[in-house]
Protein backbone atom coordinates (compact mmCIF):
# COMPACT_ATOMS: atom_id res chain seq x y z
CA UNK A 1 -89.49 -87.45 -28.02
CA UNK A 2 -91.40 -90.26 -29.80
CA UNK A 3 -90.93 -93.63 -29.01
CA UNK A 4 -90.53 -96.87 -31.62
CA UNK A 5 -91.53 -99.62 -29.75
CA UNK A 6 -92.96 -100.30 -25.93
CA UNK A 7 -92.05 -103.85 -24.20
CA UNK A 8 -94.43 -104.98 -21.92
CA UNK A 9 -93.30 -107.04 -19.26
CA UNK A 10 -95.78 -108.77 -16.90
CA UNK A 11 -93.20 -110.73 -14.36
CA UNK A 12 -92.30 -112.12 -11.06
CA UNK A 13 -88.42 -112.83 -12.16
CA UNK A 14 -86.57 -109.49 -11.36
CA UNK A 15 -82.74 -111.46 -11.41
CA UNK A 16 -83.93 -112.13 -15.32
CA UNK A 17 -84.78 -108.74 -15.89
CA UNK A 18 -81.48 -107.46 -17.00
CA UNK A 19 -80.88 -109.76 -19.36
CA UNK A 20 -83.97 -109.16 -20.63
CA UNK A 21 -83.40 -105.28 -21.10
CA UNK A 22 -79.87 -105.80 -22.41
CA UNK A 23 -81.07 -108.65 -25.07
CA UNK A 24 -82.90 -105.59 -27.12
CA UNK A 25 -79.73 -103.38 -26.79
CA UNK A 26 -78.54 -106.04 -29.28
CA UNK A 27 -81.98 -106.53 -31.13
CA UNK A 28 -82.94 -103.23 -32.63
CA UNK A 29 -81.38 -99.63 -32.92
CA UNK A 30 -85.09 -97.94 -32.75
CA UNK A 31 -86.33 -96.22 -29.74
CA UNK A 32 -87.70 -98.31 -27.00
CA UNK A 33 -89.14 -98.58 -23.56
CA UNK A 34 -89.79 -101.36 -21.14
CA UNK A 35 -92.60 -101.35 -18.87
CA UNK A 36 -92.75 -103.93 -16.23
CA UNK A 37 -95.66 -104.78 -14.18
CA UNK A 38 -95.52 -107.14 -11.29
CA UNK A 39 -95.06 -107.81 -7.87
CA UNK A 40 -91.51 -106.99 -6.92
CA UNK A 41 -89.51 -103.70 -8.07
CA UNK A 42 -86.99 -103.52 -10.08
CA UNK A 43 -83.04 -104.38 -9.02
CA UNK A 44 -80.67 -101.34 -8.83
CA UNK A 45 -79.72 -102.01 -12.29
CA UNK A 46 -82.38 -99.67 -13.48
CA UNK A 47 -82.25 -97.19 -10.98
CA UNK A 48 -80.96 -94.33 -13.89
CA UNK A 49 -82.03 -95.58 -17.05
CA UNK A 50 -85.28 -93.42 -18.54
CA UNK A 51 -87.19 -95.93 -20.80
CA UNK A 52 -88.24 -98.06 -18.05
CA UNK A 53 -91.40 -98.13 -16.25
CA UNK A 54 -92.26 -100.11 -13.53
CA UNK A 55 -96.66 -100.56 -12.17
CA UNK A 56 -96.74 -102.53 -8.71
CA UNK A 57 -99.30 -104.86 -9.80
CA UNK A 58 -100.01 -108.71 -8.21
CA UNK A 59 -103.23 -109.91 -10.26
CA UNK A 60 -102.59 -112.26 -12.39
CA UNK A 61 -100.38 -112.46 -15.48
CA UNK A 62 -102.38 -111.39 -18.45
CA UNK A 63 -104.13 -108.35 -16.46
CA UNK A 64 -100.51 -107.27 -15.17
CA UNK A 65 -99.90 -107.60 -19.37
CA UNK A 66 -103.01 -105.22 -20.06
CA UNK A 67 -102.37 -102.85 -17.03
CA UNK A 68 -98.71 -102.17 -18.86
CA UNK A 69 -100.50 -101.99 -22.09
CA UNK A 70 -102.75 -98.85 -21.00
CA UNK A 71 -99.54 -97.17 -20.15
CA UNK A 72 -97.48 -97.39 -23.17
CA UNK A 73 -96.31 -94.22 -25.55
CA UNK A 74 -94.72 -96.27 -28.26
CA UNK A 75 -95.97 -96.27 -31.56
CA UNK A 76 -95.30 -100.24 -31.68
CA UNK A 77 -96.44 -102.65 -29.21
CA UNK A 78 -94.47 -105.77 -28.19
CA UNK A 79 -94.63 -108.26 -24.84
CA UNK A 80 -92.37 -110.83 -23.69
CA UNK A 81 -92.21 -113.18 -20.48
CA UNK A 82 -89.07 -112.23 -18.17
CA UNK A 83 -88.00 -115.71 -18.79
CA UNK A 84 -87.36 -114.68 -22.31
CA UNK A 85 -85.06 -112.95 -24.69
CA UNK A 86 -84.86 -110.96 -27.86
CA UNK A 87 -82.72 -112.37 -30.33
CA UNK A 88 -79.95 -110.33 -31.87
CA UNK A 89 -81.23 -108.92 -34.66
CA UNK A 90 -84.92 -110.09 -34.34
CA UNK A 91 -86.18 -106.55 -33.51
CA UNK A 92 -84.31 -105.13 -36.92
CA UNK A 93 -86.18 -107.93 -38.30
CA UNK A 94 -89.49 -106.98 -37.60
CA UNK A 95 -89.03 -103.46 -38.14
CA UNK A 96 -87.85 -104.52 -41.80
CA UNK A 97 -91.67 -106.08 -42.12
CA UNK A 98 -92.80 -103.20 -40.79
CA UNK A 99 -91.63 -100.67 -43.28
CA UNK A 100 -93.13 -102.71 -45.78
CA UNK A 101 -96.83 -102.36 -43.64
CA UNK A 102 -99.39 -99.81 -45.92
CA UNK A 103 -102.04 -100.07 -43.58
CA UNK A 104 -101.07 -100.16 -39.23
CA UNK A 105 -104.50 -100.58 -38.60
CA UNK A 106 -104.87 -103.72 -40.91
CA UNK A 107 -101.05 -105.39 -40.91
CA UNK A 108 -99.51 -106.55 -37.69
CA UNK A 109 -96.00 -108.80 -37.29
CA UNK A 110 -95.98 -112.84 -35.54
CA UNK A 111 -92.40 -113.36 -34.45
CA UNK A 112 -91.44 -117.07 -34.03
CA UNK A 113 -89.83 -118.08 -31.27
CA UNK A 114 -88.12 -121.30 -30.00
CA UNK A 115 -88.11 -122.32 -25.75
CA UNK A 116 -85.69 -123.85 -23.69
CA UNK A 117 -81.97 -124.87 -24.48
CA UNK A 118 -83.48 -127.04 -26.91
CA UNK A 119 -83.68 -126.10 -30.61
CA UNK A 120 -86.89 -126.98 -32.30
CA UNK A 121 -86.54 -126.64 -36.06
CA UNK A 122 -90.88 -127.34 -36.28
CA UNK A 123 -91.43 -124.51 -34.53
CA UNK A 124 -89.37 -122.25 -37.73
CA UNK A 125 -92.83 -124.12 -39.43
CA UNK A 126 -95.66 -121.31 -40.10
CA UNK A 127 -98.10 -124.41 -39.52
CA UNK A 128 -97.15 -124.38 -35.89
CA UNK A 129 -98.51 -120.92 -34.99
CA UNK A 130 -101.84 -121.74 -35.99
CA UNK A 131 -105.12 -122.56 -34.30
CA UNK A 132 -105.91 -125.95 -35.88
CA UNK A 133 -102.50 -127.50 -35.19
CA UNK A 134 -102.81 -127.33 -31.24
CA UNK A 135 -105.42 -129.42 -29.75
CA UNK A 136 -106.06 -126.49 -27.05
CA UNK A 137 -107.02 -124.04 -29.33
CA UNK A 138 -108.78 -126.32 -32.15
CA UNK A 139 -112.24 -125.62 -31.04
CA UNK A 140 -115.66 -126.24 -33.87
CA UNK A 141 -116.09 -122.32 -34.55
CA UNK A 142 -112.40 -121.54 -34.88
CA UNK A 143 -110.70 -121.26 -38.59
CA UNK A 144 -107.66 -123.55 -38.20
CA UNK A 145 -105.82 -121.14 -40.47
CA UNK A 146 -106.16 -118.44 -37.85
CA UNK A 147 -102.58 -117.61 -35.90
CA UNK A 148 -102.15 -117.66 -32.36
CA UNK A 149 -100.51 -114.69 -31.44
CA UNK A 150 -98.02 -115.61 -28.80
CA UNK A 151 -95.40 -112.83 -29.61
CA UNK A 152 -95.71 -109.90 -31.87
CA UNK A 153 -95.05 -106.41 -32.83
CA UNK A 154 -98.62 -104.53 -33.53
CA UNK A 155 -99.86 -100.53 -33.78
CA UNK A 156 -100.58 -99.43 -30.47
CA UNK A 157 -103.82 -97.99 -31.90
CA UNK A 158 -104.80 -101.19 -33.28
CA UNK A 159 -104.14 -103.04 -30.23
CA UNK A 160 -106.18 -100.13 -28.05
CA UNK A 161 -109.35 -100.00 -30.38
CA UNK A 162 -109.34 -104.00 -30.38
CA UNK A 163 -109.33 -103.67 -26.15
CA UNK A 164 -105.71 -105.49 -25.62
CA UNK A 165 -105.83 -109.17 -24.07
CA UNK A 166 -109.15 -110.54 -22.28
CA UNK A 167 -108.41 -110.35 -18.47
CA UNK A 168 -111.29 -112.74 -17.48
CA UNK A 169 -108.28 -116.07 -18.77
CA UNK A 170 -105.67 -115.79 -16.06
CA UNK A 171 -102.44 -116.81 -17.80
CA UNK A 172 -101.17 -115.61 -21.17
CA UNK A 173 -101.98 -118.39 -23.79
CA UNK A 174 -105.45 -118.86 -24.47
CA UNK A 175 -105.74 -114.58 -24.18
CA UNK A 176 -103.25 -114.75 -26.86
CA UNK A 177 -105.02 -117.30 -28.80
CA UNK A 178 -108.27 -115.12 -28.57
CA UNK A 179 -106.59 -112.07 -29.65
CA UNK A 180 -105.26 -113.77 -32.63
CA UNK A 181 -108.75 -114.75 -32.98
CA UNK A 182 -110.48 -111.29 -32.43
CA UNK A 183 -107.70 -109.37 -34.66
CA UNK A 184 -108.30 -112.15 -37.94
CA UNK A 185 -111.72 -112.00 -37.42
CA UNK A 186 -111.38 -108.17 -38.10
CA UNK A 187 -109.65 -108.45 -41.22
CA UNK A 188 -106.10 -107.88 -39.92
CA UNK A 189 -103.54 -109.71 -42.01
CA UNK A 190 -100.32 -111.18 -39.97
CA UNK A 191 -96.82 -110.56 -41.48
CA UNK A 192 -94.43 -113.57 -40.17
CA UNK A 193 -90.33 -112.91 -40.13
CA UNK A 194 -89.24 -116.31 -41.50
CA UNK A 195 -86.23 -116.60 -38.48
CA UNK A 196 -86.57 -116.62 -34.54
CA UNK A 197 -87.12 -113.67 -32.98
CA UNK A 198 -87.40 -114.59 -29.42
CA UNK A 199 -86.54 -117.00 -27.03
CA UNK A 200 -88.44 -118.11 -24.28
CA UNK A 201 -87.75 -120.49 -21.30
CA UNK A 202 -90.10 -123.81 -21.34
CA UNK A 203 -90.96 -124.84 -17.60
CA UNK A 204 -93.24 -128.39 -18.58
CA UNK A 205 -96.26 -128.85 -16.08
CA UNK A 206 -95.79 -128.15 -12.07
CA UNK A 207 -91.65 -127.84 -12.55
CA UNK A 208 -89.64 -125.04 -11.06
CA UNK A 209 -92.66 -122.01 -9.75
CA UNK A 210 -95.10 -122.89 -13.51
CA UNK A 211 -97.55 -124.77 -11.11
CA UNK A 212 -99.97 -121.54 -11.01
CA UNK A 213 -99.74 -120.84 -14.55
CA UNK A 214 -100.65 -124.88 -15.27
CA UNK A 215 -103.39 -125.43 -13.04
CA UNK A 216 -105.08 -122.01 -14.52
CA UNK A 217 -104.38 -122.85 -18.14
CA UNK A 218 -105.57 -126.28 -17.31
CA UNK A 219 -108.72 -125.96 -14.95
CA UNK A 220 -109.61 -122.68 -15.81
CA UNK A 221 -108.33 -120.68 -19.20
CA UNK A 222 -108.90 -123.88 -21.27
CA UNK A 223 -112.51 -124.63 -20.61
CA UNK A 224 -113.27 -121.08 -20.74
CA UNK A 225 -111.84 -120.78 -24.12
CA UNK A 226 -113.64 -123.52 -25.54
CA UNK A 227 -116.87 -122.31 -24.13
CA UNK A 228 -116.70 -119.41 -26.16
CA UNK A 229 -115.28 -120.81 -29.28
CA UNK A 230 -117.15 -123.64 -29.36
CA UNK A 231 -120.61 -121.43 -29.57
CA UNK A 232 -121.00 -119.53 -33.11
CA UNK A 233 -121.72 -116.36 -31.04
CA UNK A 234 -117.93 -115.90 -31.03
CA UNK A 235 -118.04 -115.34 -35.24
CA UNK A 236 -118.96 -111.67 -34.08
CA UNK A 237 -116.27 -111.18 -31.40
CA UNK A 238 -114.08 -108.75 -32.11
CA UNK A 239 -113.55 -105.71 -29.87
CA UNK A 240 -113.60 -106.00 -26.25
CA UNK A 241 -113.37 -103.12 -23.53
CA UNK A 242 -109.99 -102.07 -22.85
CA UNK A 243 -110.51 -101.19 -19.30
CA UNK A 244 -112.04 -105.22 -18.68
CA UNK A 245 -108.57 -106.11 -16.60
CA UNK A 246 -110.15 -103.74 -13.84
CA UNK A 247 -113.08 -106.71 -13.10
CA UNK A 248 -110.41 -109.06 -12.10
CA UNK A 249 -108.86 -109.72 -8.30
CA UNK A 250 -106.36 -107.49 -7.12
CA UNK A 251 -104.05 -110.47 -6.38
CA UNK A 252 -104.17 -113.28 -7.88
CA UNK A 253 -104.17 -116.07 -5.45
CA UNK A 254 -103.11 -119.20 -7.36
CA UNK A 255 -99.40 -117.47 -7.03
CA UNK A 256 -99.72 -114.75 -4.33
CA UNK A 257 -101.35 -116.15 -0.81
């Protein structure tokens, strides 16, 4: 049986994980599957449902992201942090852009999404998914216009050719960022849903168990992104080797000791 859409989720939060799965029950009607990658199995929950995966992973975030990625069989491709949620609807949404899509290996969708309780109506703003309007991704080489892409639904082909996320940034951002990057710089044209289609939580600096994923944004992903965007060598980056997550520590020690 052929599969719409695969859900990768690189997390440490099993108690959200339910909610999670349930939130696309009410998001799309297409065929689905969630794979999970992390430290800590599953809860009971999933014990008989058959579109879940789970890979026993503790490196960091983006290479548990591009270890799930090597295993999907969905025609789609979509990722989303277990502190987040599809909206109801959103899925439909993008699958309503999709039909539209002549060319998989040239047309991808950016969903919007809004974090925390609180509702940001500048973040419905196309301006705010682009590179330019963030300070940590403006860098001299990098077309302002580019998008970051944070969430989105692309071809599973596409997103294999292209090599998935780099694995040498630790935490998901600034790998997002680059893939926006890599994908533009190929010619691939975004398609953006004008509504929310997620919802994420929004932990700001050290709060609640973020500290890991601040200090490597901040001391480590950050510099390394401007060091390559700030050289005109990265005009002709583009694909990358899928397989790079396998150069990177088995656990990731800024979370797992």
């Amino acid at each position: 049986m052929s599969i719409d859409l695969s859900i990768i989720v690189p997390g440490i939060r099993p108690y959200n994980w339910q909610r999670l799965y349930e939130s696309v029950l009410n998001s799309t009607n297409k065929t689905w599957e969630m794979i999970f990658v992390g430290p800590y199995s599953p809860p009971d929950y999933f014990n008989d449902l058959n579109n879940i995966l789970y890979i026993e992973d503790w490196g960091s975030p983006i290479r548990a992201q591009q270890i799930g990625l090597t295993h999907c069989k969905g025609e789609w491709i979509s990722w989303m942090a277990d502190d987040g949620v599809f909206l109801p609807n959103g899925l439909t949404l993008c699958f309503e852009q999709i039909s539209l899509i002549k060319d998989k290996y040239k047309e991808i969708i950016m969903c919007k999404y809004h974090e925390g309780d609180k509702y940001n109506p500048e973040m419905l703003d196309n301006k705010y998914y682009t590179m330019g309007y963030h300070p940590a991704t403006s860098s001299r080489y990098m077309p302002p216009h580019y998008f970051i892409l944070m969430e989105g639904i692309i071809y599973r082909d596409l997103l294999l050719d292209m090599g998935g996320w780099d694995c040498q940034f630790e935490a998901c951002p600034m790998s997002y960022a680059d893939l926006g990057f890599r994908l533009q710089n190929s010619g691939v044209r975004f398609h953006i849903p004008n509504d929310f289609i997620v919802s994420v939580g929004h932990m700001p600096g050290v709060s609640g168990d973020h500290g890991p994923i601040y200090y490597a944004q901040t001391f480590h992903d950050e510099p390394l992104y401007h060091s390559i965007f700030d050289n005109q060598t990265c005009l002709q980056r583009n694909k990358i080797d899928i397989n790079n997550w396998i150069n990177t520590p088995n656990k990731w020690t800024r979370r797992f000791h």
